[in-house]
C-alpha atoms as a PDB file:
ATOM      1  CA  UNK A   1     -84.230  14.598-144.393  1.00  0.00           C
ATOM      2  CA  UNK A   2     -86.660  17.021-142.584  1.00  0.00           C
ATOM      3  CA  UNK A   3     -88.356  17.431-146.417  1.00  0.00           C
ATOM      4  CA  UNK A   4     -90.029  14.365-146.336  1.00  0.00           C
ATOM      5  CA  UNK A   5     -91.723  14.916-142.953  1.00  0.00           C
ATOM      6  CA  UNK A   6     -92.149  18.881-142.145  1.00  0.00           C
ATOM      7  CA  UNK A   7     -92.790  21.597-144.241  1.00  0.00           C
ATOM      8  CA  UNK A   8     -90.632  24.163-143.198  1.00  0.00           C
ATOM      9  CA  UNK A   9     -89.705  24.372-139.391  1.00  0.00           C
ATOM     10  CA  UNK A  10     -90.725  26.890-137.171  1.00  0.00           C
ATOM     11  CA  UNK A  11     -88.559  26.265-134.534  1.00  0.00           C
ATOM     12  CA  UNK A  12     -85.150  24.478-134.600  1.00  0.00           C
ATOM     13  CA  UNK A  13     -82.650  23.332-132.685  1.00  0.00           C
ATOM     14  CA  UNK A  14     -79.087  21.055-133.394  1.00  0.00           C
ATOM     15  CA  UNK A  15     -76.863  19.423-131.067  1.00  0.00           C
ATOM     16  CA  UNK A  16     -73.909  17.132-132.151  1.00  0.00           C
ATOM     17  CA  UNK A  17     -71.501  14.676-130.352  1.00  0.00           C
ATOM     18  CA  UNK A  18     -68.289  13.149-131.763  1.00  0.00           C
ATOM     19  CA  UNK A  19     -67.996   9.588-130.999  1.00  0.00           C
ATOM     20  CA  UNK A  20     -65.744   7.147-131.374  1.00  0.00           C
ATOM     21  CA  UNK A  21     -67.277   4.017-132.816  1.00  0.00           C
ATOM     22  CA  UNK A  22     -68.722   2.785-136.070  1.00  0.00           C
ATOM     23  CA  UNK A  23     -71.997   4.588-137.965  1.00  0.00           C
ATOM     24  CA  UNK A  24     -73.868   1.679-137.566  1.00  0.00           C
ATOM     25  CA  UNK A  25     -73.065   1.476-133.576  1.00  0.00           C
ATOM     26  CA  UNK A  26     -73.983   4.520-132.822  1.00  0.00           C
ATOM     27  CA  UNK A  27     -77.243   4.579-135.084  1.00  0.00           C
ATOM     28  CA  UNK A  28     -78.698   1.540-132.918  1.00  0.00           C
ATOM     29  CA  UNK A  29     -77.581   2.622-130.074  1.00  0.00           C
ATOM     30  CA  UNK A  30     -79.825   5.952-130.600  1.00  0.00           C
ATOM     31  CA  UNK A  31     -82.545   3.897-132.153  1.00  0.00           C
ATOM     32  CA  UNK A  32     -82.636   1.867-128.387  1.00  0.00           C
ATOM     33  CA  UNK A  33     -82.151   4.858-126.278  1.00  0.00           C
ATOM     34  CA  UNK A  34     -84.628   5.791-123.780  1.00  0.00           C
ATOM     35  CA  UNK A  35     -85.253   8.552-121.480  1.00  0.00           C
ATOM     36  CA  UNK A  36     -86.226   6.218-118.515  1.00  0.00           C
ATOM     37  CA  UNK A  37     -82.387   4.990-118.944  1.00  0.00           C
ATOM     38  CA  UNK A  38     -80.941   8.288-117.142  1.00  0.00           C
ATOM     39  CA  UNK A  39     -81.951   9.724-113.821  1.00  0.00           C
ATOM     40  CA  UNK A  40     -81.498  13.000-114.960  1.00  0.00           C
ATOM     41  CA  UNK A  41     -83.557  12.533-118.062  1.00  0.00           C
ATOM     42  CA  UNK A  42     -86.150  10.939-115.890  1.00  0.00           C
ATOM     43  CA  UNK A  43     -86.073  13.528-112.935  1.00  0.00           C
ATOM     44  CA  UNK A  44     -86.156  16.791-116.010  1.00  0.00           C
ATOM     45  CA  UNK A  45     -89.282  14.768-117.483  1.00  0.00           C
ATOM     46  CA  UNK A  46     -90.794  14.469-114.207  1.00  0.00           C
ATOM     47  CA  UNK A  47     -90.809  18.406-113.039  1.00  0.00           C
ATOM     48  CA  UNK A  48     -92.213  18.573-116.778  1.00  0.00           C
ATOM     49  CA  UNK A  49     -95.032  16.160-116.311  1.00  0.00           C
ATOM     50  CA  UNK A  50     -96.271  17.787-112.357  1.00  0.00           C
ATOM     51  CA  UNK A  51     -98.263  20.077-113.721  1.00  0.00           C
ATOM     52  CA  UNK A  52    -100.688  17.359-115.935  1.00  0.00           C
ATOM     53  CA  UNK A  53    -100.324  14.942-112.983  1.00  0.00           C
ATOM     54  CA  UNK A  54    -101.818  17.709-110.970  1.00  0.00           C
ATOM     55  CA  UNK A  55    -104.529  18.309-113.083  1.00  0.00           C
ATOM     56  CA  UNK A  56    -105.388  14.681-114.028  1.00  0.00           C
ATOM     57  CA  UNK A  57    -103.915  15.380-117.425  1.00  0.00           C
ATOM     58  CA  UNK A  58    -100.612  13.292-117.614  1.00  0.00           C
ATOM     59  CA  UNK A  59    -101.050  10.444-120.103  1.00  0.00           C
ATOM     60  CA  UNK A  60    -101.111   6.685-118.309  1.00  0.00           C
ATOM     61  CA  UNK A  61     -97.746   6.173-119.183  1.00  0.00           C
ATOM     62  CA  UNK A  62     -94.705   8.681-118.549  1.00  0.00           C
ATOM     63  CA  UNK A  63     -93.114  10.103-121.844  1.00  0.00           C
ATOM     64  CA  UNK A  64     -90.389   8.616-123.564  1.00  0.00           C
ATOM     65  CA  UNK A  65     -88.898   7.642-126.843  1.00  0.00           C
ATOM     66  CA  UNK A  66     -91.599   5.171-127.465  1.00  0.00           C
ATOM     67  CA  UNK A  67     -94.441   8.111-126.965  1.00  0.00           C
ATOM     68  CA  UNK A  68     -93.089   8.940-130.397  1.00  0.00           C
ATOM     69  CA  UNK A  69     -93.839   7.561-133.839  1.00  0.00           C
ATOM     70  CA  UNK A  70     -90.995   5.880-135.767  1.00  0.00           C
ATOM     71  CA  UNK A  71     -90.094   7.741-138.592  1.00  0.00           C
ATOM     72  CA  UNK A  72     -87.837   5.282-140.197  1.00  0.00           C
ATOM     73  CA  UNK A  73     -84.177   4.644-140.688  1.00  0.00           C
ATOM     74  CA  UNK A  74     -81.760   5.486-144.056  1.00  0.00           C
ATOM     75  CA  UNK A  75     -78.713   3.083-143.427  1.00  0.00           C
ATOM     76  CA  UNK A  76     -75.911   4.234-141.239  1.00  0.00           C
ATOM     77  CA  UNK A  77     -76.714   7.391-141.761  1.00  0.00           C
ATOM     78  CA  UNK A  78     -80.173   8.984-140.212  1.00  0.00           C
ATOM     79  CA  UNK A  79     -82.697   7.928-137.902  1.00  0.00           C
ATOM     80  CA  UNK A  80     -85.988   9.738-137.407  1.00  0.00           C
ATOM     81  CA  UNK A  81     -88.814   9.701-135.021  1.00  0.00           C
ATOM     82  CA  UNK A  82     -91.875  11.854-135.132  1.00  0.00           C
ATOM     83  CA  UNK A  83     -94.472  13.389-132.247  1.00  0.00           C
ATOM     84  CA  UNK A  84     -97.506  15.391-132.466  1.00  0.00           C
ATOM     85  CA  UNK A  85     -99.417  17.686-129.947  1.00  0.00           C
ATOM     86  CA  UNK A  86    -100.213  20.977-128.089  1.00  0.00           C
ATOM     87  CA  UNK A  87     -96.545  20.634-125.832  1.00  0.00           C
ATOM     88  CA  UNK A  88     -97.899  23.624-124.128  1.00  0.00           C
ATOM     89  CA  UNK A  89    -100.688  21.477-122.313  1.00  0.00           C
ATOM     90  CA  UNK A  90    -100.633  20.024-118.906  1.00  0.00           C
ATOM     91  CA  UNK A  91     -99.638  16.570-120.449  1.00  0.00           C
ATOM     92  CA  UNK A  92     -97.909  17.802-123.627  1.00  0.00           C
ATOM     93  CA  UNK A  93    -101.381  17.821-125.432  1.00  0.00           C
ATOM     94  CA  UNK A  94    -100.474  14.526-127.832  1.00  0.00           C
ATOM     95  CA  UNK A  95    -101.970  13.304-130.725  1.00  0.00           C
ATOM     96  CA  UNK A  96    -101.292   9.496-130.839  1.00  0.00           C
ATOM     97  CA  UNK A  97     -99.869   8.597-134.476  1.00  0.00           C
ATOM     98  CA  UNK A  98     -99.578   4.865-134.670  1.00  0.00           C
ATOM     99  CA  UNK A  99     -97.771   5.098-137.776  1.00  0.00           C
ATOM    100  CA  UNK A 100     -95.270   6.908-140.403  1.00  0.00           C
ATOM    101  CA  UNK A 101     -98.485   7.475-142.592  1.00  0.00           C
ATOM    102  CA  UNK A 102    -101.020   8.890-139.645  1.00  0.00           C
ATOM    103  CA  UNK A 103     -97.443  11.293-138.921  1.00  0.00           C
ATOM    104  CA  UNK A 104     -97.619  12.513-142.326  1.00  0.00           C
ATOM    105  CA  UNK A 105    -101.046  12.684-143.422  1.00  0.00           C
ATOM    106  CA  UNK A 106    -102.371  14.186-139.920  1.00  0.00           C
ATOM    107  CA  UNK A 107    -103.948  17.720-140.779  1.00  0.00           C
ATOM    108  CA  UNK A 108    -104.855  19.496-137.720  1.00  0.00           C
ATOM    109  CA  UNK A 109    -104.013  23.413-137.341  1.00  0.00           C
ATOM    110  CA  UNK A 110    -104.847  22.904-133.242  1.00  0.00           C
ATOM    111  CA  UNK A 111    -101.254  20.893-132.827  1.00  0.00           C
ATOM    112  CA  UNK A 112     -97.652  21.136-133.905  1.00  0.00           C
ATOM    113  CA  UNK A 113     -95.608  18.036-135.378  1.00  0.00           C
ATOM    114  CA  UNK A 114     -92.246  17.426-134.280  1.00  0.00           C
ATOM    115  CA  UNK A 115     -89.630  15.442-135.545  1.00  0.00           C
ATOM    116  CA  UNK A 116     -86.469  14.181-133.646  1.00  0.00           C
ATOM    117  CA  UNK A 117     -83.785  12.540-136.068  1.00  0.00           C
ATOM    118  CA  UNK A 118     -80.222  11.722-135.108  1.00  0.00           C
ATOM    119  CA  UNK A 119     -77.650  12.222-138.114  1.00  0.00           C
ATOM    120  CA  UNK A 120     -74.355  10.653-138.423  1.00  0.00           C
ATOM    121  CA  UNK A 121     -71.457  12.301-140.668  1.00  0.00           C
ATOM    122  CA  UNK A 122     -68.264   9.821-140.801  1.00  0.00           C
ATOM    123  CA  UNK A 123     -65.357  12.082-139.632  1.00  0.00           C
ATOM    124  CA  UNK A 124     -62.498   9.637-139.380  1.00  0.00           C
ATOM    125  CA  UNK A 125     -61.540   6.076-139.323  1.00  0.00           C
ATOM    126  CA  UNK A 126     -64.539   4.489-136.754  1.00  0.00           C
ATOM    127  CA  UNK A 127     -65.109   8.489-135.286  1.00  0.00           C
ATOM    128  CA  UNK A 128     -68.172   9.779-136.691  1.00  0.00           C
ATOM    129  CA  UNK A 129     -70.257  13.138-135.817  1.00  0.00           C
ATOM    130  CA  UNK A 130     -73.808  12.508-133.883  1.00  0.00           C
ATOM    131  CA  UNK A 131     -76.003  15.404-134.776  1.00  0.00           C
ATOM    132  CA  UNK A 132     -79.306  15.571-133.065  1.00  0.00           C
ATOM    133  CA  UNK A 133     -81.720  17.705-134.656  1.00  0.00           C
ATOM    134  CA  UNK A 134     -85.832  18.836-133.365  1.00  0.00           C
ATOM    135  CA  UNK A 135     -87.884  20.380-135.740  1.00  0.00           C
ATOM    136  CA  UNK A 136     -90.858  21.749-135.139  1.00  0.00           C
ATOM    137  CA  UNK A 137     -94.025  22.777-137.317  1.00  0.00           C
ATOM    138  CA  UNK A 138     -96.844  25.099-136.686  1.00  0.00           C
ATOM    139  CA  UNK A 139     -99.540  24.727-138.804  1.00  0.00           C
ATOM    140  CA  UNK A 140    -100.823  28.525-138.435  1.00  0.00           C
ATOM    141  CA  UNK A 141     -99.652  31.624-136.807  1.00  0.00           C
ATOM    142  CA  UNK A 142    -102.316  31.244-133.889  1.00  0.00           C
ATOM    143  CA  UNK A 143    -100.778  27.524-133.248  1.00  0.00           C
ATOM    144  CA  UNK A 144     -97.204  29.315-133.270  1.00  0.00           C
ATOM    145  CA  UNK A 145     -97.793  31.958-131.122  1.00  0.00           C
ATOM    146  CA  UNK A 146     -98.806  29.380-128.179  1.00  0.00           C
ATOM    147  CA  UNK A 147     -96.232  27.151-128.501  1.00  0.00           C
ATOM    148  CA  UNK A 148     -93.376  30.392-128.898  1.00  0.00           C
ATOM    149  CA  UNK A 149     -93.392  31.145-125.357  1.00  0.00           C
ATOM    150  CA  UNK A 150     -93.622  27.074-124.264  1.00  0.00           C
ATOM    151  CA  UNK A 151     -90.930  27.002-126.557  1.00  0.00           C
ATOM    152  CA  UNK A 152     -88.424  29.720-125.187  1.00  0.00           C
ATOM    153  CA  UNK A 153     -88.835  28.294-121.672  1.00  0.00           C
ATOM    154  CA  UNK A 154     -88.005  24.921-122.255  1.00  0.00           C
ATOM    155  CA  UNK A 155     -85.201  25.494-125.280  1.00  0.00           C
ATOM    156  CA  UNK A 156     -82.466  25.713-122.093  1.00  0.00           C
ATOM    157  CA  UNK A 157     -83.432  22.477-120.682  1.00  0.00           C
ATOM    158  CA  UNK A 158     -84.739  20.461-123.641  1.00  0.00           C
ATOM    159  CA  UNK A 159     -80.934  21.646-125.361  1.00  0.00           C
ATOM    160  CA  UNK A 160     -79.248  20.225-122.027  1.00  0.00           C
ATOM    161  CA  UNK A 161     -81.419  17.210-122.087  1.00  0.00           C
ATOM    162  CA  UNK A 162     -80.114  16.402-126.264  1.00  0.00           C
ATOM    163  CA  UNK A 163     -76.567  16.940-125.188  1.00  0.00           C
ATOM    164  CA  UNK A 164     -77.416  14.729-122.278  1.00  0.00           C
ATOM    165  CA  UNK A 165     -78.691  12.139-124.601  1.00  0.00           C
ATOM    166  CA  UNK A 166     -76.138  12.107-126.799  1.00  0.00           C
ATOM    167  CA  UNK A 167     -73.077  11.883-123.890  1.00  0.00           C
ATOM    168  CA  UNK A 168     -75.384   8.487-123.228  1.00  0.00           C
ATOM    169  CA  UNK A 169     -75.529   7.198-126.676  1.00  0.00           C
ATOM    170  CA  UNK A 170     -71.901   7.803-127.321  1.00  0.00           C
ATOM    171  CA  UNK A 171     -70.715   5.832-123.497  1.00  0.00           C
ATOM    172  CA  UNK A 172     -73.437   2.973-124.797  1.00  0.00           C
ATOM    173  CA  UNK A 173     -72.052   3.028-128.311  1.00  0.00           C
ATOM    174  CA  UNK A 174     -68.201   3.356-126.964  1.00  0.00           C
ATOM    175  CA  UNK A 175     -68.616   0.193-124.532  1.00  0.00           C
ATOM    176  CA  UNK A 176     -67.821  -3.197-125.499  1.00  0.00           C
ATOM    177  CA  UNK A 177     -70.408  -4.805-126.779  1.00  0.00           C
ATOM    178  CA  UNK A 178     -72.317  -1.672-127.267  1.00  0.00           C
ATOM    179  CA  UNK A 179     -76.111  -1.976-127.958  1.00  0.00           C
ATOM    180  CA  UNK A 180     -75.803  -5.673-128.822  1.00  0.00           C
ATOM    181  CA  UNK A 181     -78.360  -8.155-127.631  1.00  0.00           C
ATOM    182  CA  UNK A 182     -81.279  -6.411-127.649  1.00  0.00           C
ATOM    183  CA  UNK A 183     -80.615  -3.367-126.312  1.00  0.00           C
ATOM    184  CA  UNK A 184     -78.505  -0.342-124.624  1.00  0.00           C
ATOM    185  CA  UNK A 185     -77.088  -0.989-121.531  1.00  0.00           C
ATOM    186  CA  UNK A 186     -78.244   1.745-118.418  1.00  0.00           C
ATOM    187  CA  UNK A 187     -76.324   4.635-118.502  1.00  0.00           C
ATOM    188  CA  UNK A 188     -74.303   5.434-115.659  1.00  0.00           C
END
């Protein structure tokens, strides 16, 4: 799915979660999720966003899911959400995208584009695999080589913070009633 939004990653990274519930459950449920829902999630984000706060940097409003760009949705089967900027700036260094287009089209070598997607492979009767994947492109070598060492220092915490995710999206999708109504209930 990556094709049709990066050329070929830099930088990878894949976490997966079996859960117990239909594709389609667990699909909305990750297309509702948001960072602000978890006080870990929020607290990780926070220690992340000091430094920009500290140096007047830090965007108005604190990062989460809807700081990125939605990608789009195939079925039951992927969901996809894009984000663009220097991530090794005070204040992640983003590039606003309002749109699927602006993701794609955007030609800058001064920032990386990201893309977050959340695959589901049916395993069993309702039990399905959640597989998050980030992919990240550098434009040129002089854009890789700043975000390398950003990238190495936050791999251990960003990887704790998908599995994180994904323990809430499978508890939301596993509940009854799930991400019905409008939305995901708070995590625990």
């Amino acid at each position: 799915m990556f094709d049709n939004f990066l050329p070929t990653p830099d930088f990878r990274e894949c976490h997966d979660w079996v859960i117990a519930a239909s594709a389609k459950r667990v699909l909305d449920c990750a297309a509702r999720f948001q960072i602000r829902q978890d006080p870990a999630l929020r607290l990780a984000l926070a220690v992340r966003e000091l430094p920009g706060r500290r140096l007047g940097r830090q965007p108005a409003r604190p990062f989460d899911m809807d700081s990125f760009v939605d990608l789009g949705r195939e079925g039951d089967s992927w969901l996809g959400f894009g984000l663009v900027g220097a991530f090794w700036q005070a204040g992640f260094g983003l590039v606003r995208c309002a749109s699927r287009h602006e993701f794609l089209t955007l030609r800058r070598a001064d920032v990386c584009r990201l893309v977050l997607s959340f695959r589901v492979a049916q395993i069993g009767y309702r039990t399905v695999r959640l597989i998050t994947e980030t992919s990240i492109f550098c434009p040129m070598s002089a854009t890789r080589r700043r975000f390398a060492p950003y990238w190495y220092l936050i791999r251990p915490v960003s990887g704790a913070m998908r599995r994180r995710t994904l323990a809430n999206i499978s508890r939301q999708a596993c509940q009854p009633g799930g991400c019905a109504n409008g939305g995901c209930r708070e995590a625990a």
